[in-house]
Protein backbone atom coordinates (compact mmCIF):
# COMPACT_ATOMS: atom_id res chain seq x y z
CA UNK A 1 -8.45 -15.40 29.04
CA UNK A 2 -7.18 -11.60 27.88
CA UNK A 3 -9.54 -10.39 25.04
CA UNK A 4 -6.22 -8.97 23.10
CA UNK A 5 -8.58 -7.12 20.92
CA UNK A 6 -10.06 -4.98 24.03
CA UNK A 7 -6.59 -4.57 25.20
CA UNK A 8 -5.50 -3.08 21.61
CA UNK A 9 -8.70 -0.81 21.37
CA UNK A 10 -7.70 0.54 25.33
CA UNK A 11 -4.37 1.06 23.74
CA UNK A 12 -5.96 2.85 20.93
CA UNK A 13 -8.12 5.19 23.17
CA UNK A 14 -4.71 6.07 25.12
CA UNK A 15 -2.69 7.05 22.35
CA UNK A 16 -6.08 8.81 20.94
CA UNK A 17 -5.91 10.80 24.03
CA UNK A 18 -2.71 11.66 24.09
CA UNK A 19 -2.56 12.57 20.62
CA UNK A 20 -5.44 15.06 20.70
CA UNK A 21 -4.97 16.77 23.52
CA UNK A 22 -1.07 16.65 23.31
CA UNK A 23 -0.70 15.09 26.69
CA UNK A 24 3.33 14.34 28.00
CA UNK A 25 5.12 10.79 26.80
CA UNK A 26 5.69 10.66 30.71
CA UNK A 27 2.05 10.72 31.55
CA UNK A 28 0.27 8.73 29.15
CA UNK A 29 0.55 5.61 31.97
CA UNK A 30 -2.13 7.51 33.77
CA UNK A 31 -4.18 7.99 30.89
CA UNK A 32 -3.74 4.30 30.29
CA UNK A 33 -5.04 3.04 33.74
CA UNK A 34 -7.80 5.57 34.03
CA UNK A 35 -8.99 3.49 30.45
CA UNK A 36 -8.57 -0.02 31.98
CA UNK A 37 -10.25 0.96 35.00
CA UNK A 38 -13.03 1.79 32.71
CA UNK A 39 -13.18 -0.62 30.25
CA UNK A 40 -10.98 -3.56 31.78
CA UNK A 41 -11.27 -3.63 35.08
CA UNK A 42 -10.39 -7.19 35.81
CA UNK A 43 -6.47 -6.03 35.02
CA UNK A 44 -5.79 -9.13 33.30
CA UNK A 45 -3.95 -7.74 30.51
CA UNK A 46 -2.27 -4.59 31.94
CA UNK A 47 1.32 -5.54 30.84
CA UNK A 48 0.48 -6.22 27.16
CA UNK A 49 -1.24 -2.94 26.83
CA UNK A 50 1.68 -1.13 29.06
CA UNK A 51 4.11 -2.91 26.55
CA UNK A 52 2.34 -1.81 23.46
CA UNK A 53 1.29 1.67 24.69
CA UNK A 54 5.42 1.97 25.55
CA UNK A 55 6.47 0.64 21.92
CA UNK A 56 4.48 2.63 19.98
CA UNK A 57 5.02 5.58 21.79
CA UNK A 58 9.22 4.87 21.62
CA UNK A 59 9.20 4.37 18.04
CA UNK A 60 6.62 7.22 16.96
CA UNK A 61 9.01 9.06 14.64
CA UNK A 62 10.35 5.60 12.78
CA UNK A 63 5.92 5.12 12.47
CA UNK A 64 4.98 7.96 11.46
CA UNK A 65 8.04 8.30 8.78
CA UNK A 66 6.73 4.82 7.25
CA UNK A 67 3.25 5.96 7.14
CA UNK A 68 4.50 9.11 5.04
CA UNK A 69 6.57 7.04 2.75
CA UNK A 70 3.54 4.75 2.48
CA UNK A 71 0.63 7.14 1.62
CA UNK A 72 3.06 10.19 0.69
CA UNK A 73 0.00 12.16 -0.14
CA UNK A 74 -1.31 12.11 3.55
CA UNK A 75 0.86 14.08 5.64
CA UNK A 76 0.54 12.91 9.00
CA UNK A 77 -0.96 15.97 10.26
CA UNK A 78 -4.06 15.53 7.75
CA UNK A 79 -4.27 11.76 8.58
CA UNK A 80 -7.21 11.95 11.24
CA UNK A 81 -6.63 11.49 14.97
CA UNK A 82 -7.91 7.88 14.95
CA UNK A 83 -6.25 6.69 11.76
CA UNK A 84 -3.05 7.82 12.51
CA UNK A 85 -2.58 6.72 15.88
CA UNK A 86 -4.62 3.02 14.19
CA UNK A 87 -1.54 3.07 11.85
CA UNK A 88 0.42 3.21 14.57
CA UNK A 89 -0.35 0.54 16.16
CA UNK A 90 -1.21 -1.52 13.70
CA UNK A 91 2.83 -1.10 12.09
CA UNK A 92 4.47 -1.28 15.22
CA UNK A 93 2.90 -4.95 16.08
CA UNK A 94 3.72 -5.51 11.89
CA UNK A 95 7.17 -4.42 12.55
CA UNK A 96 8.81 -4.78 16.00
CA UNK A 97 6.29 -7.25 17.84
CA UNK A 98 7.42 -10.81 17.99
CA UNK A 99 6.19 -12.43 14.72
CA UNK A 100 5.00 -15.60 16.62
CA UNK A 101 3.26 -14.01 19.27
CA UNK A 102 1.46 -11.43 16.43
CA UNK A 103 1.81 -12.50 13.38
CA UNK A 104 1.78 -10.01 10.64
CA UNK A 105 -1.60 -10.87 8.93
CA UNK A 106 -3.11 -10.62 12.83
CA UNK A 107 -1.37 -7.45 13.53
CA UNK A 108 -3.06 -6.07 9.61
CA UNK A 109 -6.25 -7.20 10.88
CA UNK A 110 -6.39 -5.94 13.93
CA UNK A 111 -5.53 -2.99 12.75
CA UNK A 112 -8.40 -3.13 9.81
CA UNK A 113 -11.18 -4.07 13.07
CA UNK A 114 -10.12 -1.10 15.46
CA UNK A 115 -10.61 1.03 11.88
CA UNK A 116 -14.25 -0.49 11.15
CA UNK A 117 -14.94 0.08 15.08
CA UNK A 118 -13.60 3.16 15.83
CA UNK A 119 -12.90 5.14 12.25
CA UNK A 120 -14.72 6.69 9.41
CA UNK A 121 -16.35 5.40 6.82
CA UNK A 122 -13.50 5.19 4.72
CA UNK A 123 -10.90 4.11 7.77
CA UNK A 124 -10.46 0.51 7.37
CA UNK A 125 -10.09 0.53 3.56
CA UNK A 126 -7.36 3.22 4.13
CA UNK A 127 -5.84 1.45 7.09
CA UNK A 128 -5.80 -1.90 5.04
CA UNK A 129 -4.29 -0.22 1.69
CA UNK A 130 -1.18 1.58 3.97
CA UNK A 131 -0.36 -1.50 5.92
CA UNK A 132 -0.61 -3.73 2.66
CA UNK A 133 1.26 -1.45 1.34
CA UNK A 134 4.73 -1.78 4.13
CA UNK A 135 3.68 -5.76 3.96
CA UNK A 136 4.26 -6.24 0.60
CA UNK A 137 6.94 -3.67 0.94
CA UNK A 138 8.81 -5.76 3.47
CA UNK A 139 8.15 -9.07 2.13
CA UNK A 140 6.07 -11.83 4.26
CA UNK A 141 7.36 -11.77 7.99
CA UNK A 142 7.83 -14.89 9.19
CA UNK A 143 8.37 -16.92 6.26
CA UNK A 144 11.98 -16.21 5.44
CA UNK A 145 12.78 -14.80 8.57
CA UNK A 146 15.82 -12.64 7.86
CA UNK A 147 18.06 -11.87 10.98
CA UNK A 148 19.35 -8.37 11.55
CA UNK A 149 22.71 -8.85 11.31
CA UNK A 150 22.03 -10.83 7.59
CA UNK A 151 20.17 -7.71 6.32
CA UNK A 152 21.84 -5.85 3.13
CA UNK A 153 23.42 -2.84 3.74
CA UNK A 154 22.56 -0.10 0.87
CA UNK A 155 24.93 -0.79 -1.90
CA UNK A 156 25.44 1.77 -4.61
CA UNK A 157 22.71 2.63 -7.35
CA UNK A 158 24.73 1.02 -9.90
CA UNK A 159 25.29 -2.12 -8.13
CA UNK A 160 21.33 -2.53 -6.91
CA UNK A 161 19.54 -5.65 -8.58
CA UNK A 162 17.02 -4.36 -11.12
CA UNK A 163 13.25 -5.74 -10.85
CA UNK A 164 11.43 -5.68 -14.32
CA UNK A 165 7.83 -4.34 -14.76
CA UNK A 166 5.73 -3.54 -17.19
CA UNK A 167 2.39 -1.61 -17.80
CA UNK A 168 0.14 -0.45 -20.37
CA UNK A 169 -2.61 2.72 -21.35
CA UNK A 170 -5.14 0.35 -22.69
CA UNK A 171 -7.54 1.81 -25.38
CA UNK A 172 -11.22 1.05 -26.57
CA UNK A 173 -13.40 1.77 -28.61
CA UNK A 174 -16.92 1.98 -27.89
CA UNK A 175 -19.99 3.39 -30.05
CA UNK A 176 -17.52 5.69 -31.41
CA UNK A 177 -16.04 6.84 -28.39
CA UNK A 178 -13.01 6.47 -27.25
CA UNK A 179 -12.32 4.87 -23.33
CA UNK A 180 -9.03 4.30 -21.19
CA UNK A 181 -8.81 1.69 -18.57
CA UNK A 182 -7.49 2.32 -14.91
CA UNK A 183 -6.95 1.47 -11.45
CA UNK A 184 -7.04 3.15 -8.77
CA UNK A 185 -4.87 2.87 -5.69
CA UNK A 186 -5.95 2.97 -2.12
CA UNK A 187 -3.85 6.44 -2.00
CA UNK A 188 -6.11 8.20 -4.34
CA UNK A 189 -4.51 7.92 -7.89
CA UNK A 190 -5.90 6.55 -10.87
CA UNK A 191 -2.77 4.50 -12.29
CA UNK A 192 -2.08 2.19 -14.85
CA UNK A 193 -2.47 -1.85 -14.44
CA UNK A 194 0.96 -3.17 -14.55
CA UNK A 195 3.28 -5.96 -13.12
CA UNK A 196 6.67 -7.80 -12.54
CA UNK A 197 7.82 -9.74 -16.13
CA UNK A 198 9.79 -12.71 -15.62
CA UNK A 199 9.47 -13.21 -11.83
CA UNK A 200 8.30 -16.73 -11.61
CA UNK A 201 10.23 -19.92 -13.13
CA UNK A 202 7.73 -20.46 -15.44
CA UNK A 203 7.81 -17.63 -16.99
CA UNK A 204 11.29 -16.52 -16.64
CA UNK A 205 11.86 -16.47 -20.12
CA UNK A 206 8.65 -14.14 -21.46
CA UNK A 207 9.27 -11.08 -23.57
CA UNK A 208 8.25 -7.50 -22.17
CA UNK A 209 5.39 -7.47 -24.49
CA UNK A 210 3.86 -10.76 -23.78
CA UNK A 211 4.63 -10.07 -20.28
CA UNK A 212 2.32 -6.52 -20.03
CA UNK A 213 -0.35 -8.58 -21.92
CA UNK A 214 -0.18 -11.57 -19.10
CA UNK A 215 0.09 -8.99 -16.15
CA UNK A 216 -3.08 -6.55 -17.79
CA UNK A 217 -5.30 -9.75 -18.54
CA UNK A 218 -4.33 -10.75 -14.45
CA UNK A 219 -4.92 -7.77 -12.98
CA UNK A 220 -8.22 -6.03 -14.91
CA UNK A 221 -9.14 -8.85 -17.02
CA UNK A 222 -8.45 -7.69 -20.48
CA UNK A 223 -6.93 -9.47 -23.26
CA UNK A 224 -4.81 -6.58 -24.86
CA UNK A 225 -3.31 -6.08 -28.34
CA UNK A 226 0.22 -4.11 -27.86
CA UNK A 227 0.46 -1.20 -30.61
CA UNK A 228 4.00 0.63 -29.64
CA UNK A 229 6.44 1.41 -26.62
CA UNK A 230 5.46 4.83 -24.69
CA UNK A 231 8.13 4.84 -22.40
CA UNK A 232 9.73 4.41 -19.00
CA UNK A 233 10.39 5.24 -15.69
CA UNK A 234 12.47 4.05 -12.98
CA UNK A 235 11.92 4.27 -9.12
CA UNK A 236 13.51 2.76 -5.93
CA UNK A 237 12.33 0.43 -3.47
CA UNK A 238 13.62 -1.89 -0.23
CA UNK A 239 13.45 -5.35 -0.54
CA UNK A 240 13.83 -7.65 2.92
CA UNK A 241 16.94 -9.63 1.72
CA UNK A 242 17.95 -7.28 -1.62
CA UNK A 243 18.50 -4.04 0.11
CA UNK A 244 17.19 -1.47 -2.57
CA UNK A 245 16.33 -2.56 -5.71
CA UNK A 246 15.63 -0.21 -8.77
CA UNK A 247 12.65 -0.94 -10.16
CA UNK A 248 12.34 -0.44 -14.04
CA UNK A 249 9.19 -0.17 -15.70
CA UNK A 250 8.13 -0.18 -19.72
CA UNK A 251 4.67 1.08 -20.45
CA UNK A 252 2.67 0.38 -23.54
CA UNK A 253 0.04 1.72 -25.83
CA UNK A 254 -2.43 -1.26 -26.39
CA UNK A 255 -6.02 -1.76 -27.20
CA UNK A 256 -8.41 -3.74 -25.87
CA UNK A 257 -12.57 -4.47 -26.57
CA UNK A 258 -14.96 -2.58 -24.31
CA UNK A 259 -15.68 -5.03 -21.62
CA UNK A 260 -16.27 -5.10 -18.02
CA UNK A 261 -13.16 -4.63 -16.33
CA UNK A 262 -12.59 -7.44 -13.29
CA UNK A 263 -9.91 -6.19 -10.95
CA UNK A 264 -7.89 -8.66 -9.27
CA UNK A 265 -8.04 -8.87 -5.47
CA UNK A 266 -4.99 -7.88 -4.05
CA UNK A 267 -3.50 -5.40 -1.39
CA UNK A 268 -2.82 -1.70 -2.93
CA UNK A 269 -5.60 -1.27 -5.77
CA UNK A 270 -9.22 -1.26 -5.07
CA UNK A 271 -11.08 0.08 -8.20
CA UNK A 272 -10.66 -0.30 -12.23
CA UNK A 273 -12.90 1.85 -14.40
CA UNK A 274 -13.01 2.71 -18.37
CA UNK A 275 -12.78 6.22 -18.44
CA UNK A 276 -14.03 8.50 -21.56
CA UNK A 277 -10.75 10.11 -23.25
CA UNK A 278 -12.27 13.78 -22.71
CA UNK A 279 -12.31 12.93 -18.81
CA UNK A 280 -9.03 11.76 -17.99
CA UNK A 281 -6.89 15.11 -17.43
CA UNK A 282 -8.89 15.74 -14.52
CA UNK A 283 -7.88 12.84 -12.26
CA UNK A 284 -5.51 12.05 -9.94
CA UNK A 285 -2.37 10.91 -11.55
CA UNK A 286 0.95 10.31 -10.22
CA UNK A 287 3.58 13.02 -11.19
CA UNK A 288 5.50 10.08 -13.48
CA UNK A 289 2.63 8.70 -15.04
CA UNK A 290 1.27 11.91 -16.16
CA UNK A 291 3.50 12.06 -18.71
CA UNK A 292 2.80 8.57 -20.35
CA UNK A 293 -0.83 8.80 -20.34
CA UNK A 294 -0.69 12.40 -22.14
CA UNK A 295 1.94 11.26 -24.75
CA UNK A 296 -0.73 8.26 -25.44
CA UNK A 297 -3.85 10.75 -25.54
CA UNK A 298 -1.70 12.59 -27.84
CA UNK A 299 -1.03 9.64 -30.14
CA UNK A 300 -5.12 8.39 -30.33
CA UNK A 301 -6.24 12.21 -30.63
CA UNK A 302 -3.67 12.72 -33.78
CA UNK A 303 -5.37 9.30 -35.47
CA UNK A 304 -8.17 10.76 -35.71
C-alpha cells in the first residue's frame, strides 16, 4: 500500500530543493526521481507525487498570494524555505485536490505533520494557524459543495451582505492595578476577543451588547459588564456561497473580575493573557485596533 505521507514529505524535499537552490520548473522531475530513488525506491507512488509536485508547482503564484493574504505580516520571502514550500502543499491539496480523495482536514494535517517533522520549533503551530485561517476563510469543503459555475461573482460594496461582530477591551482591577485582557493570533498580534452576533437561530434575535458579553464569556471565559460603545471598524472578506461580505464590527469598553482567562480552542488564536495597562503600547497590535484600545486607555487613565 503507498505510505501517502512519505510520498508528500518526497514532494516536500523536491520543492525544498528547488526552492533553495532556484532550480528550473522544467527540471524539478529529476530532482523528484533522484528523491524516490532514495527514499522510495519501490516506485509505488510515483504518479501521486509527479501529480502533486506538477500542481503545486502550476499554481505557485495563486499559493503564495493566499499565504500573503493569510499571514500578511510574513512576506513570502521571510517565510522560511520549509514553511513556505509546507504551505504550499498543504493549500494546494486544501484547495484544488479532489475533496474525496484528500479531504480538507487530511490535507491541514498533513500539512501540520511534515511541519512537526521537518520545521522549526514554531512550524506546525504557524502552518496550522495559516491553513485554519483559508479553511475557515473558505467555509468547510465538502459539506456544501459549491460548484464553480454557482459561485458569486463580486457584486458591488453596497450590495455585499453585511456579517455582524462584536468585541470588547475588557478591564480589571486587581490589587490596585489596572489589567487588559487579550488574545493573541497565530500571526503575531495581540487582538481583542470578539465574535459574530446573531448568527445562529437561537440567538438571532440578541442585542449587540448581550451579544459581545456571550461571544467574550465563549471565547476567554469572562463574564463582562459593558460600560460604553468605543467604536467601529469595517473590513472585507470572501465567503464560499456570499461572494464578499463586509464585515462590521462594534467594540466595547467593559469590565470584568481578575480571573484566569480560559481561551477557547479554535483555529486562528492561540494565547489570552491579562496585561498590566502600563505594558500594552508595546505590543503587537493591528493598525485598526490600535486606535480602540488607546481611546479606552485614554478613558480608564482620565478616571483616575
Amino acid at each position: 500500500m503507498a505510505n501517502r505521507h512519505l510520498s508528500r514529505s518526497i514532494v516536500l524535499q523536491s520543492l525544498f530543493e528547488w526552492d533553495l537552490n532556484s532550480i528550473e520548473k522544467n527540471v524539478v522531475h529529476e530532482t523528484l526521481m533522484r528523491n524516490v530513488e532514495e527514499f522510495a525506491p519501490n516506485k509505488s507512488d510515483t504518479p501521486f507525487m509527479e501529480n502533486l509536485l506538477d500542481g503545486v508547482l502550476s499554481k505557485q503564484g495563486e499559493l503564495d498570494l493566499v499565504i500573503e493574504k493569510a499571514a500578511p505580516e510574513w512576506p513570502i520571502d521571510r517565510i522560511a524555505p520549509v514553511d513556505r514550500n509546507i504551505l504550499r502543499l498543504g493549500l494546494y491539496e486544501l484547495l484544488f485536490s479532489d475533496r474525496k480523495q484528500v479531504p480538507a482536514k487530511v490535507a491541514i494535517n498533513e500539512a501540520i505533520e511534515l511541519a512537526k517533522q521537518f520545521g522549526g520549533e514554531n512550524s506546525s503551530r504557524f502552518v496550522n494557524g495559516v491553513l485554519g485561517a483559508v479553511y475557515k476563510e473558505i467555509g468547510e469543503p465538502g459539506k456544501e459543495e459549491v460548484s464553480r459555475s454557482k459561485k458569486k461573482k463580486d457584486i458591488p460594496y453596497e450590495q455585499m451582505a453585511i456579517e455582524r461582530l462584536a468585541g470588547a477591551v475588557v478591564y480589571a482591577i486587581h490589587e490596585g492595578v489596572m489589567y487588559l485582557a487579550l488574545v493573541h493570533d497565530i500571526f503575531g498580534h495581540w487582538t481583542l476577543s470578539k465574535g459574530k452576533i446573531g448568527d445562529r437561530p437561537e440567538i438571532a434575535n440578541e442585542s449587540v451588547e448581550d451579544g459581545t458579553m456571550r461571544e467574550v464569556k465563549e471565547e476567554i471565559g469572562l463574564a463582562i459588564e459593558i460600560e460604553t460603545e468605543l467604536g467601529k471598524n469595517e473590513y472585507i472578506a470572501s465567503h464560499p456561497e456570499k461572494g464578499k461580505v463586509r464585515k462590521q464590527v462594534v467594540y466595547f469598553l467593559a469590565k470584568a473580575p481578575y480571573v484566569d482567562l480560559k481561551l477557547e480552542q479554535k483555529g486562528g488564536l492561540d494565547d489570552a493573557k491579562w496585561f498590566k495597562v502600563a505594558d500594552i503600547l508595546e505590543l503587537n497590535f493591528y493598525e485598526d485596533i490600535l486606535p480602540i484600545v488607546t481611546k479606552a486607555i485614554t478613558m480608564l487613565v482620565s478616571r483616575k
